[in-house]
N, C-alpha and C. Protein backbone atom coordinates (compact mmCIF):
# COMPACT_ATOMS: atom_id res chain seq x y z
N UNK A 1 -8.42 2.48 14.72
CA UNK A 1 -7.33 1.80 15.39
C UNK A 1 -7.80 0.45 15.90
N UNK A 2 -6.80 -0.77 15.82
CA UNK A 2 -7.26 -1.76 16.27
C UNK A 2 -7.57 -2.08 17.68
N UNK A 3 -8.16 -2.58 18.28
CA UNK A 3 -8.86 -2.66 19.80
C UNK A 3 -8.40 -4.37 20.22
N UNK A 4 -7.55 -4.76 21.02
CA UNK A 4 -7.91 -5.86 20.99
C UNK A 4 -8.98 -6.50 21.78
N UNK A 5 -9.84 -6.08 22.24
CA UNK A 5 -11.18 -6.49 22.36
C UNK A 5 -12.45 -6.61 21.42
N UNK A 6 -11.82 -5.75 20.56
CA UNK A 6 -12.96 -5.94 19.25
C UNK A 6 -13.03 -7.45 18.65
N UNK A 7 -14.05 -7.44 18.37
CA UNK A 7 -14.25 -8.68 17.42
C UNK A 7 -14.32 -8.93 16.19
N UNK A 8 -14.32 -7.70 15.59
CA UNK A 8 -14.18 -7.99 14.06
C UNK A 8 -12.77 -7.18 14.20
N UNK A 9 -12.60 -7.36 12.65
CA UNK A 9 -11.39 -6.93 11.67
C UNK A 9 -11.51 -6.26 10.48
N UNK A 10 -11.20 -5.06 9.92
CA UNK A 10 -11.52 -4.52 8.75
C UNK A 10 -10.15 -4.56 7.86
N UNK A 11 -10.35 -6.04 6.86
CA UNK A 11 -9.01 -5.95 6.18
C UNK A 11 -9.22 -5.80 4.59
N UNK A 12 -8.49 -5.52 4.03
CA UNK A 12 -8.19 -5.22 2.42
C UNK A 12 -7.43 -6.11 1.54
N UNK A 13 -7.87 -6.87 0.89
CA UNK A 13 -6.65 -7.74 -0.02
C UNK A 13 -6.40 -6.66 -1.14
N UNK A 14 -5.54 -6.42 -1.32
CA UNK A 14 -4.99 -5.81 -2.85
C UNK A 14 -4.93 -7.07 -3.73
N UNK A 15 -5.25 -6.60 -4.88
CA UNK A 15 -5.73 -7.51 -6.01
C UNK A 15 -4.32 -7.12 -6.98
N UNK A 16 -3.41 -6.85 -7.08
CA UNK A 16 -2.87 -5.86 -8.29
C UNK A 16 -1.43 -6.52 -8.34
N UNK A 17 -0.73 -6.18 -9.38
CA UNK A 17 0.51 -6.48 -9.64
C UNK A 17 1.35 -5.54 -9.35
N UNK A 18 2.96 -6.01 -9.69
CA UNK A 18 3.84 -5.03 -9.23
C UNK A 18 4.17 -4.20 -10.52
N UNK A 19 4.73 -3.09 -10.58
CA UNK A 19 5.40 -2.26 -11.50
C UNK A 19 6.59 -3.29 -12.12
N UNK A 20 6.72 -3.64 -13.06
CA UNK A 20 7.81 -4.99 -13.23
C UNK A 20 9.09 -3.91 -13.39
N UNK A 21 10.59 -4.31 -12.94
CA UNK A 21 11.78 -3.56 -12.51
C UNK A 21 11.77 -2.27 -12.24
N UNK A 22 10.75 -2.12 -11.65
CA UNK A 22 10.71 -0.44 -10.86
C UNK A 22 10.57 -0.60 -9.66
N UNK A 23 11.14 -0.81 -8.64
CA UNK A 23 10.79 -1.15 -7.31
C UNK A 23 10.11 0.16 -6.72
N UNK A 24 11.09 1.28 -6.72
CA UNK A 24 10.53 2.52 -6.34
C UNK A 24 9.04 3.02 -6.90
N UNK A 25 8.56 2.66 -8.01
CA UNK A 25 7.64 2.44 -8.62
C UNK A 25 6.74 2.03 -7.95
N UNK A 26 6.80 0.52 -7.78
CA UNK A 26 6.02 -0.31 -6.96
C UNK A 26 5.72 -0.13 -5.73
N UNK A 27 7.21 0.70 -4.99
CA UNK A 27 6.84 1.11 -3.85
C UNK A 27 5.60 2.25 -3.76
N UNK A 28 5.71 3.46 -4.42
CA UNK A 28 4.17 4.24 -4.61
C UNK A 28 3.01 3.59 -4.71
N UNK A 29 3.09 2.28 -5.54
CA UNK A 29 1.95 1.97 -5.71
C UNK A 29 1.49 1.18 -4.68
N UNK A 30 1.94 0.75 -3.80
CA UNK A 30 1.87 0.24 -2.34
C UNK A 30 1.31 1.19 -1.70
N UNK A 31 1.75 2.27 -1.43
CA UNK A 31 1.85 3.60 -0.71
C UNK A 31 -0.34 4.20 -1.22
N UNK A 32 -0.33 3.92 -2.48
CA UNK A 32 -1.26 4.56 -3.14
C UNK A 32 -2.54 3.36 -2.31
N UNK A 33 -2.22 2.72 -2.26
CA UNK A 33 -3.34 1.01 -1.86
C UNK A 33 -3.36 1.12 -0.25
N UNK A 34 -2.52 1.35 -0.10
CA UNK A 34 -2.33 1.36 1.62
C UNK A 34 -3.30 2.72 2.08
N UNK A 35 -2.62 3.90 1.41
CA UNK A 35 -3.38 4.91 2.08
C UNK A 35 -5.29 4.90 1.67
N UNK A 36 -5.38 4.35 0.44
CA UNK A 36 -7.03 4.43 0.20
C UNK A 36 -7.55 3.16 1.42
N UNK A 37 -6.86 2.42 1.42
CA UNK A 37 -7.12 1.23 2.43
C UNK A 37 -7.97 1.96 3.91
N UNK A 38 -6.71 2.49 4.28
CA UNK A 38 -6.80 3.21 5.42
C UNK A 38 -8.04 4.67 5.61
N UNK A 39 -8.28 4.96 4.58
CA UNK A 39 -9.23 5.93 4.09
C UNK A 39 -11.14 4.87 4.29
N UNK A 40 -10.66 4.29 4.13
CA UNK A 40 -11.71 2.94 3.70
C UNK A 40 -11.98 2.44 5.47
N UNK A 41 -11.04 2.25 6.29
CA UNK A 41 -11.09 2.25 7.65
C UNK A 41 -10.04 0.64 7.74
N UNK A 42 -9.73 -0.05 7.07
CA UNK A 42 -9.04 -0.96 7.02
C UNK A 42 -8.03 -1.17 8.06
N UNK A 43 -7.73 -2.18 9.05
CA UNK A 43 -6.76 -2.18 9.85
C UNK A 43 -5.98 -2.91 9.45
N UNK A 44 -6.29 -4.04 8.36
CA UNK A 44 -5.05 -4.86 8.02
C UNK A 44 -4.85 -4.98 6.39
N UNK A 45 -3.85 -4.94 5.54
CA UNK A 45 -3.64 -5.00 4.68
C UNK A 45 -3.13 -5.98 4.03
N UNK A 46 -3.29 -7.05 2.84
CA UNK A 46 -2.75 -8.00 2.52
C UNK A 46 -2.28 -7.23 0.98
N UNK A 47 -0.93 -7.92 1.02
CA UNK A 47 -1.04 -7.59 -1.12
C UNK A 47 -0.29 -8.90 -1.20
N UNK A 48 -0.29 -9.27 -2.23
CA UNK A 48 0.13 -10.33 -3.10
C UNK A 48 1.58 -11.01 -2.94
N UNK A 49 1.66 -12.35 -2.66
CA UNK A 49 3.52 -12.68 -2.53
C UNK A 49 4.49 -12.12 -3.84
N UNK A 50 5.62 -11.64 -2.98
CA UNK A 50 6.69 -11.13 -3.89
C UNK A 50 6.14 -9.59 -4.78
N UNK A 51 5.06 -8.92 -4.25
CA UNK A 51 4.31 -7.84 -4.76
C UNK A 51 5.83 -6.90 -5.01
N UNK A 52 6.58 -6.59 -3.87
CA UNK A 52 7.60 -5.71 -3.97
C UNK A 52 9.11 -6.60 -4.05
N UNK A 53 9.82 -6.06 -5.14
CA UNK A 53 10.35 -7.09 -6.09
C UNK A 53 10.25 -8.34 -6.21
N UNK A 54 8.96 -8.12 -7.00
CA UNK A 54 8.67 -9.27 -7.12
C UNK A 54 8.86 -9.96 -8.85
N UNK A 55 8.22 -10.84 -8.92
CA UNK A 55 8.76 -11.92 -10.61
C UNK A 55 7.44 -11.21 -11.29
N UNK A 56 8.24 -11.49 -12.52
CA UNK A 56 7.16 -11.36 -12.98
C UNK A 56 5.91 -12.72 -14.03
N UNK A 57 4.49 -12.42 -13.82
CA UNK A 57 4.09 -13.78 -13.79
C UNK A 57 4.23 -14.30 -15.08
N UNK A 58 4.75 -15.42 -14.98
CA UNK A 58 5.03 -16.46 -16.27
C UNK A 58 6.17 -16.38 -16.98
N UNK A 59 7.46 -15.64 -16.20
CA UNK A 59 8.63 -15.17 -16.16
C UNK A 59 9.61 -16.65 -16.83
N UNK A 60 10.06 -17.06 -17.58
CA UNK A 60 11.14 -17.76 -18.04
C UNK A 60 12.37 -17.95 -17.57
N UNK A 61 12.56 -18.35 -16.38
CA UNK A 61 14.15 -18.34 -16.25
C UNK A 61 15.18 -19.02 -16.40
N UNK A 62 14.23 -20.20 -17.24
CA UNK A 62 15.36 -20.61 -18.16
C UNK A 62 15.78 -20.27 -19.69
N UNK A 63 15.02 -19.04 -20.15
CA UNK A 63 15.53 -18.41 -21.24
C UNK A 63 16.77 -17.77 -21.44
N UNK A 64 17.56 -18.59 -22.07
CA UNK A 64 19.33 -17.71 -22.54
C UNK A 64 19.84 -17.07 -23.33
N UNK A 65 18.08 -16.29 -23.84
CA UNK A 65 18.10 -16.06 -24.99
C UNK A 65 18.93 -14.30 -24.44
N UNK A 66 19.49 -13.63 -25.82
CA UNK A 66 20.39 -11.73 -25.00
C UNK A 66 18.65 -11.70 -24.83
N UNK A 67 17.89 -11.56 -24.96
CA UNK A 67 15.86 -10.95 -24.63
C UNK A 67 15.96 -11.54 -23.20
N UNK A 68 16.45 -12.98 -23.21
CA UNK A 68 15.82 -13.54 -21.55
C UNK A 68 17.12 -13.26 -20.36
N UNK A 69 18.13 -12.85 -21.23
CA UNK A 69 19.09 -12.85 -20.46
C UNK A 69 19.08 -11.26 -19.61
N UNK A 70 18.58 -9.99 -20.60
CA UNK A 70 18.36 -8.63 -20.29
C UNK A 70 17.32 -8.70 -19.54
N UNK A 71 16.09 -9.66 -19.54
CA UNK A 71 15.01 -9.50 -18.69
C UNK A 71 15.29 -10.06 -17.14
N UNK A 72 16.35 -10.92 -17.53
CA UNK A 72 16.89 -11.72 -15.88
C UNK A 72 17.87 -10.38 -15.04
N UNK A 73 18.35 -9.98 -16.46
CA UNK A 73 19.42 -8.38 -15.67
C UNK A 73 18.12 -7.70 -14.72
N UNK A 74 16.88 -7.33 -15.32
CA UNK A 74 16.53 -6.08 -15.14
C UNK A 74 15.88 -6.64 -13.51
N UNK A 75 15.29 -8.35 -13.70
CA UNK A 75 14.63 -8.76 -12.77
C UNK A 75 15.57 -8.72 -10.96
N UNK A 76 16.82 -9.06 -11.19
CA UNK A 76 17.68 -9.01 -10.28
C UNK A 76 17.86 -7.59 -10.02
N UNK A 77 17.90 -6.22 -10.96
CA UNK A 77 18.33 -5.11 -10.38
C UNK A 77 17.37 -4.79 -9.72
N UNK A 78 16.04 -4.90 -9.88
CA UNK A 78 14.92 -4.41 -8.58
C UNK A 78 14.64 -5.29 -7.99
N UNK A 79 15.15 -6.51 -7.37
CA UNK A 79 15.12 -7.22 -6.40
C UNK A 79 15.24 -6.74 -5.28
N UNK A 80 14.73 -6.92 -4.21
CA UNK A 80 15.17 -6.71 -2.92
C UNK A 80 15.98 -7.07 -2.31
N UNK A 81 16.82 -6.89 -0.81
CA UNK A 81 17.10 -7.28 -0.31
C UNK A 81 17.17 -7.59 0.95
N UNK A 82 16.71 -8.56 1.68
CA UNK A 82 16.02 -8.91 2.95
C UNK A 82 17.29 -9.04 3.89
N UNK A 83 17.30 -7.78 4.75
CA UNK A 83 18.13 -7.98 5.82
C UNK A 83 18.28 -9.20 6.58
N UNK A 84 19.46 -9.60 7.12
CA UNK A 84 19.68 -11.27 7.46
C UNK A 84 18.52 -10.66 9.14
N UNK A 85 18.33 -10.32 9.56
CA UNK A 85 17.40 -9.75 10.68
C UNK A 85 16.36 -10.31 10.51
N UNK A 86 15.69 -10.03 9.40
CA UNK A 86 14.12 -10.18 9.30
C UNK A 86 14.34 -11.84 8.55
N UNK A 87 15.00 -11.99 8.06
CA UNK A 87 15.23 -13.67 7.43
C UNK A 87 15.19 -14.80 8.53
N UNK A 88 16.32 -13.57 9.64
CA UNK A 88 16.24 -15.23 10.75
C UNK A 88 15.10 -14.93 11.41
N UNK A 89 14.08 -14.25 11.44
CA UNK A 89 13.14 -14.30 11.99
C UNK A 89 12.01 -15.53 11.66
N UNK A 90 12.01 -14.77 10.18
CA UNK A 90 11.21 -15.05 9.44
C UNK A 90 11.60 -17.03 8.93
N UNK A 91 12.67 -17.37 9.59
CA UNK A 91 13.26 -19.12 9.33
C UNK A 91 12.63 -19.41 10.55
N UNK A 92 12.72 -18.40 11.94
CA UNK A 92 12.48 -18.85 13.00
C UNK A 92 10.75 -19.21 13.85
N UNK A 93 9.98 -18.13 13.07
CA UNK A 93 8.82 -18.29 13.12
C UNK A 93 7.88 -18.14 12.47
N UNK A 94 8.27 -18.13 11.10
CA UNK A 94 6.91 -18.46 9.48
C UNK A 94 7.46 -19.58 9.06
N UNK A 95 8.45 -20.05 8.61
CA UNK A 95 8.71 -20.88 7.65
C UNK A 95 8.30 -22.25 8.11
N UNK A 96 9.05 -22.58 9.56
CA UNK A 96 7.91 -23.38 10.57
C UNK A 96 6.47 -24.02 10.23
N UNK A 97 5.48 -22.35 10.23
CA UNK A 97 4.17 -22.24 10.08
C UNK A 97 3.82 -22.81 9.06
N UNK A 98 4.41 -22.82 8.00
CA UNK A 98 4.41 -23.16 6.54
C UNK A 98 4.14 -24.23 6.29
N UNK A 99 5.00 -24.94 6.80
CA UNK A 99 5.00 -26.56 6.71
C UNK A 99 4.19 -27.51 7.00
N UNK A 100 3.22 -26.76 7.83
CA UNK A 100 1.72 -27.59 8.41
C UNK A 100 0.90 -27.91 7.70
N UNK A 101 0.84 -26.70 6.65
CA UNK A 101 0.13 -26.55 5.51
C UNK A 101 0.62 -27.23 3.67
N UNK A 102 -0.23 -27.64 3.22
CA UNK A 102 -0.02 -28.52 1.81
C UNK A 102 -0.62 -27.26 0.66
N UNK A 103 0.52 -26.64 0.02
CA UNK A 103 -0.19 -25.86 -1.01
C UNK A 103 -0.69 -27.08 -2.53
C-alpha cells in the first residue's frame, strides 16, 4: 500500500497493445497486467494512450474504401464512451497541464 511518507514508488509501464474492436477483450487484458502488476508489488500502473478503445496503430482514416469503411464501423463500435463527468474534469485539470509541455 502506498505510504505517503515513503520515498520511493513501485510503478509498472505496460508495454502492450489493445485487443483491436474487442473492448471487453481488452478490458481482461488490463485486468490480466494490473493484477500481475500488483503481484509484483507495484503501486502505480501506466498502460499506453487510448490502450482501452483505443486506434489502431497506423489506422487509415481516410480510407473509403467498403475494407476502410468496415474497419472505421468496427473501430467506432468498441469505442468508448467518456462520461461528460470525467471530461469536464479532465478539460478542467489535465488538458491545462498539457499545454506546458511541447510533444
Amino acid at each position: 500500500m502506498f505510504s505517503p511518507m515513503s520515498s520511493t514508488v513501485r510503478a509498472t509501464v505496460v508495454q502492450a497493445s489493445s485487443v483491436f474492436y474487442d473492448t471487453p477483450a481488452t478490458l481482461d487484458k488490463a485486468e490480466r497486467f494490473l493484477k500481475e502488476a500488483a503481484e509484483l508489488g507495484s503501486q502505480f500502473v501506466v498502460f499506453p494512450e487510448a490502450f482501452i478503445g483505443g486506434h489502431p496503430r497506423g489506422y487509415n482514416f481516410a480510407d473509403h474504401s467498403p475494407r476502410g469503411k468496415e474497419s472505421f464501423r468496427k473501430n467506432h463500435a468498441s469505442a468508448i464512451n467518456v462520461p461528460e463527468r470525467i471530461f469536464l474534469f479532465l478539460s478542467k485539470y489535465y488538458f491545462p497541464f498539457l499545454k506546458c509541455y511541447r510533444f
